[in-house]
Protein backbone atom coordinates (compact mmCIF):
# COMPACT_ATOMS: atom_id res chain seq x y z
CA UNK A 1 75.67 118.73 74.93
CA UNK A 2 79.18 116.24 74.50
CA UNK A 3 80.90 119.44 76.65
CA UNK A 4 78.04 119.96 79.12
CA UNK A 5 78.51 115.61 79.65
CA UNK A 6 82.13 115.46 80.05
CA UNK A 7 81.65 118.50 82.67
CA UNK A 8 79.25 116.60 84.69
CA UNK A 9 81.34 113.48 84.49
CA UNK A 10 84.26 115.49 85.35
CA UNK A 11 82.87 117.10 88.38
CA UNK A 12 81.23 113.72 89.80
CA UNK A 13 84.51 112.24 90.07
CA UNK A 14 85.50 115.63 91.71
CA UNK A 15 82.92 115.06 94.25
CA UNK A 16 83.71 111.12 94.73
CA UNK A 17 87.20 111.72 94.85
CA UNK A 18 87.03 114.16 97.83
CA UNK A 19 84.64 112.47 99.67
CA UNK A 20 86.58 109.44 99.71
CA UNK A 21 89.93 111.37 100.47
CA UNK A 22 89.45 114.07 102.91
CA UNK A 23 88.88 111.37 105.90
CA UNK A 24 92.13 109.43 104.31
CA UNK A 25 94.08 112.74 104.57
CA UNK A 26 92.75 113.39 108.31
CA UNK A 27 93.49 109.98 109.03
CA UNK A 28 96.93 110.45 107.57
CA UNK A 29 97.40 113.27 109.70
CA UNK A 30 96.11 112.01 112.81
CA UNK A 31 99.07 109.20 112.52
CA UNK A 32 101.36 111.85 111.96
CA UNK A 33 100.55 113.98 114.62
CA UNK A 34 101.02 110.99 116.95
CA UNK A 35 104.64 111.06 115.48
CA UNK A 36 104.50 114.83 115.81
CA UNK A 37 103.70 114.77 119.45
CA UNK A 38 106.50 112.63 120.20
CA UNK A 39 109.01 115.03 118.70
CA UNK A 40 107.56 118.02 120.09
CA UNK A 41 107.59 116.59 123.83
CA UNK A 42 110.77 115.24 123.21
CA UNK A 43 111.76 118.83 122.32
CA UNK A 44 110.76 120.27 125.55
CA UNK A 45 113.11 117.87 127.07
CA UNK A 46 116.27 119.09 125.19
CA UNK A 47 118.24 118.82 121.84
CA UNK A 48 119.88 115.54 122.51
CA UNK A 49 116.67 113.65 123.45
CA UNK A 50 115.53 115.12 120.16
CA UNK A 51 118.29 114.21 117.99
CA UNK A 52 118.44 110.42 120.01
CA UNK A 53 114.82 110.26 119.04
CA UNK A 54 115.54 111.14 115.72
CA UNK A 55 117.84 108.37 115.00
CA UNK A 56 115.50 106.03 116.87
CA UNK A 57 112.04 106.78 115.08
CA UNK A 58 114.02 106.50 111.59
CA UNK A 59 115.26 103.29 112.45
CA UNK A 60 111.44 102.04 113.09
CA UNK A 61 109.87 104.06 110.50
CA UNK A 62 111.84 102.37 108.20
CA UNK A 63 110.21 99.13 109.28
CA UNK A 64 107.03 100.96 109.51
CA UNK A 65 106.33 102.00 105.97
CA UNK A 66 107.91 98.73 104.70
CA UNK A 67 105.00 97.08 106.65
CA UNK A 68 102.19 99.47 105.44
CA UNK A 69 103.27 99.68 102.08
CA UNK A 70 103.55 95.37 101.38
CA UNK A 71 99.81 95.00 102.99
CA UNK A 72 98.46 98.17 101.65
CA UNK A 73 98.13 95.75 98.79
CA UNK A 74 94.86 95.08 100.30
CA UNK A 75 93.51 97.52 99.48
CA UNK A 76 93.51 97.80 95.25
CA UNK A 77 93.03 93.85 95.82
CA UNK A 78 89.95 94.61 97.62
CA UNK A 79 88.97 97.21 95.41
CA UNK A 80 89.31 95.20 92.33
CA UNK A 81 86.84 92.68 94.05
CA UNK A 82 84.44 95.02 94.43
CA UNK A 83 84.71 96.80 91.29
CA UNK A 84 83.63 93.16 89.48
CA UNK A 85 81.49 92.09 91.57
CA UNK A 86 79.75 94.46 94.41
CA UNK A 87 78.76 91.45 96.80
CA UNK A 88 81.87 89.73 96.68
CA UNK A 89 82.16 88.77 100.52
CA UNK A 90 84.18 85.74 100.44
CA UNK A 91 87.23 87.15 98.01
CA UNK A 92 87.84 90.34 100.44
CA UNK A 93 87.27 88.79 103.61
CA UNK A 94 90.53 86.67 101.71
CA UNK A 95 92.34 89.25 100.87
CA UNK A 96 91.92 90.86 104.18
CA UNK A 97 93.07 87.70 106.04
CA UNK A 98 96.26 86.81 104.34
CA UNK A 99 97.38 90.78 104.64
CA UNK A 100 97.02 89.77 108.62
CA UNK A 101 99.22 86.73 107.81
CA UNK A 102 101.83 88.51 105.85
CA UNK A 103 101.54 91.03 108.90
CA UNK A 104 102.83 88.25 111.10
CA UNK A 105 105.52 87.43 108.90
CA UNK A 106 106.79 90.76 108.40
CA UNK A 107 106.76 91.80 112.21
CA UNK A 108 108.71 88.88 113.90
CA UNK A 109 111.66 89.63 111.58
CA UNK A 110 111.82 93.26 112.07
CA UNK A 111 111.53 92.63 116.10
CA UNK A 112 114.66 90.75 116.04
CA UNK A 113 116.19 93.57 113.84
CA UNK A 114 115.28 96.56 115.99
CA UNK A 115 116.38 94.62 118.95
CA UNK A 116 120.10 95.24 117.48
CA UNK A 117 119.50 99.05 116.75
CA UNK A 118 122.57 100.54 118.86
CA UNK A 119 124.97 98.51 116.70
CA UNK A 120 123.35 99.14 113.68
CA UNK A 121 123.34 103.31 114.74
CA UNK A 122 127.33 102.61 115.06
CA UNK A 123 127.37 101.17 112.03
CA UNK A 124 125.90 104.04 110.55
CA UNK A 125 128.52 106.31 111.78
CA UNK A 126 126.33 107.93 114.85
CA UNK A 127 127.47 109.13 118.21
CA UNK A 128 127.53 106.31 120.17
CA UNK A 129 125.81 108.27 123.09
CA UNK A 130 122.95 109.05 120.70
CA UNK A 131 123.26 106.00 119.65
CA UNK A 132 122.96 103.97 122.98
CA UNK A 133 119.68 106.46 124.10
CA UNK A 134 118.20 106.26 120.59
CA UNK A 135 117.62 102.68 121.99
CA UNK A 136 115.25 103.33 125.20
CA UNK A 137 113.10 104.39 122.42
CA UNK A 138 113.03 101.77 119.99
CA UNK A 139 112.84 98.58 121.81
CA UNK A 140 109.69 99.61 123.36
CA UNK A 141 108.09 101.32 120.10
CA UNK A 142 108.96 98.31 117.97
CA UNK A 143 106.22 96.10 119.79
CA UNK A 144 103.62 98.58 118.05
CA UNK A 145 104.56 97.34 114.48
CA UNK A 146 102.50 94.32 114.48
CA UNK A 147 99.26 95.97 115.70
CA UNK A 148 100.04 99.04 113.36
CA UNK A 149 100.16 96.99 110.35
CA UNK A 150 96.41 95.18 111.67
CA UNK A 151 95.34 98.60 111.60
CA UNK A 152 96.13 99.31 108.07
CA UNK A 153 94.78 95.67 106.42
CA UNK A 154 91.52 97.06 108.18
CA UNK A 155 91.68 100.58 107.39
CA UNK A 156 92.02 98.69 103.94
CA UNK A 157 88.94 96.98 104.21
CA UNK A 158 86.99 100.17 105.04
CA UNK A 159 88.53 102.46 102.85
CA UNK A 160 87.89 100.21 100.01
CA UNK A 161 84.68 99.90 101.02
CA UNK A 162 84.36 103.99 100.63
CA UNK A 163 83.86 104.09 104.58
CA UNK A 164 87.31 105.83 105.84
CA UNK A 165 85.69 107.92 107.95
CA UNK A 166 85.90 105.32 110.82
CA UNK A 167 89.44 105.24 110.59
CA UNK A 168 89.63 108.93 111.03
CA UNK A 169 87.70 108.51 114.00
CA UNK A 170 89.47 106.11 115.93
CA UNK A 171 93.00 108.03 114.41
CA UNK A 172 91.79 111.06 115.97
CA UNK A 173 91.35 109.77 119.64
CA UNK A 174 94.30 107.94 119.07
CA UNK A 175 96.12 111.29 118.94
CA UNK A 176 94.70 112.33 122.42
CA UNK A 177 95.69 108.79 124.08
CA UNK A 178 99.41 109.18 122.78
CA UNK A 179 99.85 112.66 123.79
CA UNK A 180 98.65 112.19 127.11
CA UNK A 181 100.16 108.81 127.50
CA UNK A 182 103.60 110.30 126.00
CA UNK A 183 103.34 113.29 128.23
CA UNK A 184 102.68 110.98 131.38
CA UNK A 185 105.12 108.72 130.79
CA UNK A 186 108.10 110.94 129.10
CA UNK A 187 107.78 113.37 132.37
CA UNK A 188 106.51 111.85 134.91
CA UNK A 189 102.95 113.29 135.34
CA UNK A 190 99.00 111.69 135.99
CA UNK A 191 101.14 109.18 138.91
CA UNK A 192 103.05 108.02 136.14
CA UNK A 193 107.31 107.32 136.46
CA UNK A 194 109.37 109.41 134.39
CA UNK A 195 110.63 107.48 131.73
CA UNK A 196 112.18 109.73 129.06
CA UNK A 197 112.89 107.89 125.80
CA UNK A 198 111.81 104.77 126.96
CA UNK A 199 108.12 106.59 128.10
CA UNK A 200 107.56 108.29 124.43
CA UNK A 201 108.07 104.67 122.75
CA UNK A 202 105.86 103.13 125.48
CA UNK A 203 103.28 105.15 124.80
CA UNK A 204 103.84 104.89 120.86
CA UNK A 205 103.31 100.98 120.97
CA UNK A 206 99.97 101.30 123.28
CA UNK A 207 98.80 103.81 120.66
CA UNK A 208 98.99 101.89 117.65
CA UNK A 209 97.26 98.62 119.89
CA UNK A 210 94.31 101.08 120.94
CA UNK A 211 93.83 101.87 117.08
CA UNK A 212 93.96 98.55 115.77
CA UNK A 213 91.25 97.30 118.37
CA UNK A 214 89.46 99.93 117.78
CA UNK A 215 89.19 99.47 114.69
CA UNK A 216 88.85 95.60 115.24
CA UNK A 217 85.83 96.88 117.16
CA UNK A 218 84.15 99.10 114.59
CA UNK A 219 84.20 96.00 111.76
CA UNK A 220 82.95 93.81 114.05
CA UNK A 221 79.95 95.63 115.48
CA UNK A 222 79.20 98.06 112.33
CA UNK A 223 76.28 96.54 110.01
CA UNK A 224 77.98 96.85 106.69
CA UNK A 225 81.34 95.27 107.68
CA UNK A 226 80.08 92.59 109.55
CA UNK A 227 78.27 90.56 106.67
CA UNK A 228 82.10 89.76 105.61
CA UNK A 229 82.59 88.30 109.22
CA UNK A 230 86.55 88.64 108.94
CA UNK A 231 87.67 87.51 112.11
CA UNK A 232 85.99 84.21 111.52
CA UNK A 233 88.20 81.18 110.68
CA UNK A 234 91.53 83.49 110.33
CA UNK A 235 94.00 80.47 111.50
CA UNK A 236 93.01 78.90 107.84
CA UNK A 237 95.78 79.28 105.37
CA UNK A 238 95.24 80.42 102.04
CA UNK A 239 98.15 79.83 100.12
CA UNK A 240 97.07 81.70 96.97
CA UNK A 241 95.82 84.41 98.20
CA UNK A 242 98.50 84.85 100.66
CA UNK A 243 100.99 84.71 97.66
CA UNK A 244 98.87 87.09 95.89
CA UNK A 245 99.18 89.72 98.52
CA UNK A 246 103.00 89.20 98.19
CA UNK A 247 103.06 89.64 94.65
CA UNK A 248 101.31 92.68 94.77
CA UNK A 249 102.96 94.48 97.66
CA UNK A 250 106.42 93.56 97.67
CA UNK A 251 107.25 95.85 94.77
CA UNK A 252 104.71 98.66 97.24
CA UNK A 253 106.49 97.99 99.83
CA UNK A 254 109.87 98.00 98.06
CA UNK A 255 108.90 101.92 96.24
CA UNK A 256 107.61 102.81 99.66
CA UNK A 257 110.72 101.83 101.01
CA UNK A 258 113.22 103.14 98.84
CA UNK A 259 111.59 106.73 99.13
CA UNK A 260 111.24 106.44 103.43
CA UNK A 261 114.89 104.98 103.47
CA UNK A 262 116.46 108.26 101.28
CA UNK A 263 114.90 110.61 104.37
CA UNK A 264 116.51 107.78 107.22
CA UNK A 265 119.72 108.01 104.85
CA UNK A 266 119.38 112.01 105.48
CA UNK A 267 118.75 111.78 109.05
CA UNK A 268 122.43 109.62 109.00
CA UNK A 269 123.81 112.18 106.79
CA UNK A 270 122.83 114.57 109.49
CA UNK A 271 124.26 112.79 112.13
CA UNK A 272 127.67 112.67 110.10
CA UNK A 273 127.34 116.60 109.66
CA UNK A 274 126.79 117.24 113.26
CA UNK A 275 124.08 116.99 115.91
CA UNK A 276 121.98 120.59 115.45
CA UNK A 277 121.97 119.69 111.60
CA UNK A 278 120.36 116.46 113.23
CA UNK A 279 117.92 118.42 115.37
CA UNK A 280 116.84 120.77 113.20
CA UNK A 281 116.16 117.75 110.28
CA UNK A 282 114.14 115.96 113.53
CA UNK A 283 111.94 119.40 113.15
CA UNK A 284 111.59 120.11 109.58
CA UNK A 285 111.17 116.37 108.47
CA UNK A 286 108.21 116.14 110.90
CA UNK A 287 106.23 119.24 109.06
CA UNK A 288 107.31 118.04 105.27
CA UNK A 289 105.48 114.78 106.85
CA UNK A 290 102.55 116.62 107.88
CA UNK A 291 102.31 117.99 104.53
CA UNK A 292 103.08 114.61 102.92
CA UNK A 293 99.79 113.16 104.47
CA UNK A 294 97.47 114.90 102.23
CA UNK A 295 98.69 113.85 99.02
CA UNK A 296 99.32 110.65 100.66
CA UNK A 297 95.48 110.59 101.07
CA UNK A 298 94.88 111.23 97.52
CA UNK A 299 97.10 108.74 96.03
CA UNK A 300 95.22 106.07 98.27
CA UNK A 301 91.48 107.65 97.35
CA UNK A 302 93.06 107.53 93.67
CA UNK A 303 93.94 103.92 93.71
CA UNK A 304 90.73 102.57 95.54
CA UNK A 305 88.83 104.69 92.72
CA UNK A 306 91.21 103.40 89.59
CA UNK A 307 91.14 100.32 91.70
CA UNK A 308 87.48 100.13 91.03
CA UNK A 309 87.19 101.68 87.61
CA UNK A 310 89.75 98.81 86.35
CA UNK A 311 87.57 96.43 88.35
CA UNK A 312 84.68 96.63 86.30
CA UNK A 313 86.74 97.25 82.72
CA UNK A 314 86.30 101.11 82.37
CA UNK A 315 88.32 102.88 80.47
CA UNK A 316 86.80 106.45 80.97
CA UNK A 317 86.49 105.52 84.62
CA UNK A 318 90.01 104.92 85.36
CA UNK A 319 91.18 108.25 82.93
CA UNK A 320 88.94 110.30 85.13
CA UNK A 321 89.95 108.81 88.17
CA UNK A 322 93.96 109.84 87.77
CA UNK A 323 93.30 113.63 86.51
CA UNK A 324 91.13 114.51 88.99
CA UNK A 325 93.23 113.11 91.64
CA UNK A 326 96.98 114.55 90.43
CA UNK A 327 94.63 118.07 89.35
CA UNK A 328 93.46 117.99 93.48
CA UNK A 329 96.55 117.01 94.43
CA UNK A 330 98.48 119.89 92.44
CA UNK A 331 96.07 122.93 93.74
CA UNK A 332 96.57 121.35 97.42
CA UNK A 333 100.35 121.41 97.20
CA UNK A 334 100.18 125.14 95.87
CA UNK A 335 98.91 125.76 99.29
CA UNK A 336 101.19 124.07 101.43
CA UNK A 337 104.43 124.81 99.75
CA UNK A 338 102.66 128.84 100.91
CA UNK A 339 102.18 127.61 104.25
CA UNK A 340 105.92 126.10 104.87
CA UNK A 341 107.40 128.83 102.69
CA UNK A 342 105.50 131.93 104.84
CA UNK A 343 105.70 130.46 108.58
CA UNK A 344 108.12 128.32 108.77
CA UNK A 345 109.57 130.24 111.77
CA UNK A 346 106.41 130.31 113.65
CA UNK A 347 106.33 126.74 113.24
CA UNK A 348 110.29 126.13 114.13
CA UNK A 349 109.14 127.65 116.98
CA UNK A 350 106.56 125.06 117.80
CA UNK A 351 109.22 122.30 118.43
CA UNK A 352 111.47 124.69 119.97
CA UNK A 353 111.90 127.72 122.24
CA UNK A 354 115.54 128.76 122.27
CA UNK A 355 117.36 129.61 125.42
CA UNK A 356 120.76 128.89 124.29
CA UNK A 357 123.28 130.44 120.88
CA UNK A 358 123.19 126.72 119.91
CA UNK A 359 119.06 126.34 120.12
CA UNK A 360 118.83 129.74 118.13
CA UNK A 361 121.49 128.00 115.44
CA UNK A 362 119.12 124.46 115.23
CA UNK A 363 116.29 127.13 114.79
CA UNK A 364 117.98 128.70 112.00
CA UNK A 365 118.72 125.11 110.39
CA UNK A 366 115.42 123.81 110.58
CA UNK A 367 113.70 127.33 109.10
CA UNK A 368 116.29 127.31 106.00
CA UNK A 369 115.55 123.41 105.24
CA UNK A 370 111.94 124.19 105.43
CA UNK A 371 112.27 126.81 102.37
CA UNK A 372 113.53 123.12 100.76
CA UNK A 373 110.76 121.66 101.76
CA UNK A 374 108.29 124.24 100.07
CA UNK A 375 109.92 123.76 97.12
CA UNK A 376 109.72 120.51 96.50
CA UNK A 377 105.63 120.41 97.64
CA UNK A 378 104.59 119.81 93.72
CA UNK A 379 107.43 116.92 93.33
CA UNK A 380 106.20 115.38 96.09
CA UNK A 381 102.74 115.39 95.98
CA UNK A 382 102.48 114.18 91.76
CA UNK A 383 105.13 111.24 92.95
CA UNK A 384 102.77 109.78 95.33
CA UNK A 385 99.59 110.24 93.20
CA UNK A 386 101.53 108.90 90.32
CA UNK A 387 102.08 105.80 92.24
CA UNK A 388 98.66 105.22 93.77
CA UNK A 389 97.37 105.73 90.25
CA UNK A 390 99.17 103.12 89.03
CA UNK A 391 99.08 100.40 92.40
CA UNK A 392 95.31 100.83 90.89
CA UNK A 393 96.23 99.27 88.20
CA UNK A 394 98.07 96.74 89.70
CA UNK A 395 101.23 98.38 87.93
CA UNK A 396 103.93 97.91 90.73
CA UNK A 397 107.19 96.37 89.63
CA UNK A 398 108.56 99.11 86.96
CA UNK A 399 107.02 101.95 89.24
CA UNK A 400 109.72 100.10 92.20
CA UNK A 401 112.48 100.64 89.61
CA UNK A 402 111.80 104.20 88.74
CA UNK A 403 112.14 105.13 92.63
CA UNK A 404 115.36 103.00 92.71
CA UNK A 405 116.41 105.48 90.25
CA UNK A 406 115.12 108.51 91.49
CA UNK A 407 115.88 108.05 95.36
CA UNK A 408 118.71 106.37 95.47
CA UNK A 409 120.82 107.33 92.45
CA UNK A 410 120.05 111.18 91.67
CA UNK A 411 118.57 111.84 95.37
CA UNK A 412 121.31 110.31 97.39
CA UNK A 413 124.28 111.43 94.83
CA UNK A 414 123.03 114.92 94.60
CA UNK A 415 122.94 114.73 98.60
CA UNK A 416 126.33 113.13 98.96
CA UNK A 417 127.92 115.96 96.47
CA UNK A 418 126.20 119.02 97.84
CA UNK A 419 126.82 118.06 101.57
CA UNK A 420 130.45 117.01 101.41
CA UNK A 421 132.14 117.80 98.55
CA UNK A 422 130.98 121.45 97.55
CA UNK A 423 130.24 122.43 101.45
CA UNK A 424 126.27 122.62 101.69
CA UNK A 425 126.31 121.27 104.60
CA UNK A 426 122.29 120.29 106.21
CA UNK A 427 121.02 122.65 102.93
CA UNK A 428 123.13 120.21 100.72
CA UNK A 429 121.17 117.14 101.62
CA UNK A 430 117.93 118.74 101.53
CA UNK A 431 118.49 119.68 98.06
CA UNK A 432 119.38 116.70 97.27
CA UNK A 433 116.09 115.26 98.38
CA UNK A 434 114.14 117.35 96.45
CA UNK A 435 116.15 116.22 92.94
CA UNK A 436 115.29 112.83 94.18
CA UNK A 437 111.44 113.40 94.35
CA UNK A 438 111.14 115.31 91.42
CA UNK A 439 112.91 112.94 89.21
CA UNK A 440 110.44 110.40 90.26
CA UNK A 441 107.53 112.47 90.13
CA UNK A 442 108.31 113.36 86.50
CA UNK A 443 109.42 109.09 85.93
CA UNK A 444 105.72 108.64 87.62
CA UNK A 445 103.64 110.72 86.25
CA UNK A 446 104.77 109.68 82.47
CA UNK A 447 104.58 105.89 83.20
CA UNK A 448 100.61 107.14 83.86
CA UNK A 449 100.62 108.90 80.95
CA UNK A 450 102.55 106.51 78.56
CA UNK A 451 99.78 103.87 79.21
CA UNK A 452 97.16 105.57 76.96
CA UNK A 453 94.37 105.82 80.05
């Protein structure tokens, strides 16, 4: 009777856990296929639009999960809330208020950055032609940060709220508005002038403003969401709670950004190697992204459920919570490491059709670093459950360490030594990559584990 309990506990949380998380995953992957899109029209156009776009959506990106991960706080804040006390209106619509704050905060800087991004390229060691086009693209994209990151603190609120499915919605259409805006703009069609690079981040920016207000919209208007009335009074300050938000996601933010920053290291690594090592990492970062968006969506259904579980003081709750996600998580990565490993021509040949001996050699590139990227599925998939688990917990600081470590010391070294000094080349870096994920997946998953829950 004990076993036939613990099964039915077991496969409740089963249940819970994918009903929350399959709209987070499509939601994850709508957003990425809005990134996806670019790339692939971008492709069409040529190799160096591609490898200009490259350098130009790492430089934002960067910025971009920064953002996300320091107000993604939100959402375990939130979900504690709710955990101890179901009704609490007034501490989420707090919570949810400050995040917009710290939004502000976080997007006037980064502006000012991304306005310098063709000196910063040369600093990096990059072409300066690829450098000086990589710019059409991100001074117009980098006016979609601030309404991106109002998106997320909402998607937050919902998610937390077990309602993601609105997100997905409005993520979806989003996807259709950016391609045909990108496609418009980028080439000239529907009346609209050609713009090139400057079209695709045009488009980008007036993408992420249609999802935030329509998402704005949806919390207004829907019953359940509108009881916390969070648009009301938002000029207020609330010190505490805005330091709170801060406390919590810097070290997110920080992890977040230590792991996104490796792959912008790589794409400068690439650039330093030479530009169809460049292209073809443009191609096969873009599907290891794709494939990153479903554990993605697990490790934030796992935190909103710890998140809840540690909310109302149970044990079993938050236990339960963490298998079932990093179990999911493992079978789903089994399948997608099959996927990349099987057709990863086919899907080479999605981004591009080669006419030319040096578009048949970026083809070649992209397919071998795409037998990397299968490899390291498992890696990456337990490193981001790992760290939603514990951003349930409110365990953030040491988890921002153990990616310092990871990333930047045995991920970056490995890709510095394979690349240059024994000859690897593209491969070399992608190697080193996956060291750098599995080491924190392994430093991840046994912080978890090492906390007796």
């Amino acid at each position: 009777m004990k076993k036939h309990g613990g099964e039915r506990w077991w496969w409740r949380e089963v249940r819970a856990m994918i009903a929350l998380a399959y709209p987070l995953v499509l939601t994850n992957l709508a957003q990425a296929l809005i990134a996806t899109t670019d790339v692939v029209l971008l492709g069409w156009a040529g190799a160096h639009p591609l490898a200009a776009a490259s350098l130009g959506v790492n430089l934002v990106n960067a910025c971009v999960f920064f953002g996300t991960g320091l107000v993604s706080a939100a959402a375990p804040m939130i979900a504690h809330a709710l955990g101890a006390r179901r009704n609490a209106v007034r501490e989420v619509r707090r919570t949810v208020r400050q995040a917009m704050w710290v939004s502000v905060m976080l997007a006037v800087p980064m502006w000012l950055l991304l306005w310098q991004a063709e000196p910063i390229l040369i600093l990096f060691g990059q072409q300066p032609g690829l450098a000086r086009d990589a710019v059409q693209l991100v001074h117009p994209m980098m006016f979609g940060l601030l309404p991106l990151f109002f998106y997320y603190v909402l998607r937050a609120f919902v998610s937390a709220l077990e309602q993601p499915i609105w997100a997905f919605v409005i993520g979806v259409v989003a996807v259709f508005v950016n391609a045909l805006l990108n496609y418009g703009l980028i080439f000239g069609k529907f009346g609209l002038p050609p713009l090139g690079l400057f079209g695709a981040g045009l488009g980008s920016a007036f993408s992420n403003l249609f999802m935030f207000l329509g998402l704005a919209m949806v919390v207004m208007r829907q019953r359940r969401f509108r009881r916390f009335h969070l648009f009301g009074n938002w000029w207020r300050p609330d010190w505490p709670r805005f330091a709170g938000v801060w406390r919590l996601g810097l070290p997110i933010a920080v992890t977040v950004g230590l792991e996104v920053t490796i792959f912008n290291c790589a794409v400068f690594l690439m650039g330093l190697i030479g530009t169809a090592e460049l292209a073809a990492h443009a191609i096969a970062i873009q599907l290891a992204a794709l494939c990153f968006m479903i554990p993605l969506g697990l490790a934030q259904a796992a935190t909103v459920r710890v998140g809840v579980a540690n909310g109302r003081g149970d044990a079993m709750g938050i236990a339960r919570a963490g298998r079932v996600a990093l179990s999911l998580t493992m079978i789903v990565m089994a399948l997608t490491a099959t996927i990349l490993l099987v057709f990863r021509h086919p899907l080479v040949a999605l981004f591009l059709q080669p006419h030319s001996a040096a578009e048949l050699h970026v083809a070649a590139l992209a397919a071998s670093y795409l037998t990397v990227a299968a490899l390291f599925q498992f890696f990456d998939g337990a490193q981001a459950v790992g760290a939603g688990m514990l951003r349930g917990l409110h365990d953030t600081f040491v988890p921002m360490l153990l990616a310092l470590v990871g990333y930047w010391i045995v991920g970056l070294g490995t890709s510095v030594v394979l690349a240059f000094w024994m000859g690897w080349g593209g491969l070399g870096v992608w190697v080193g990559l996956a060291a750098g994920l599995g080491t924190v997946a392994v430093l991840m998953v046994a912080r978890w584990s090492n906390r007796g829950v």
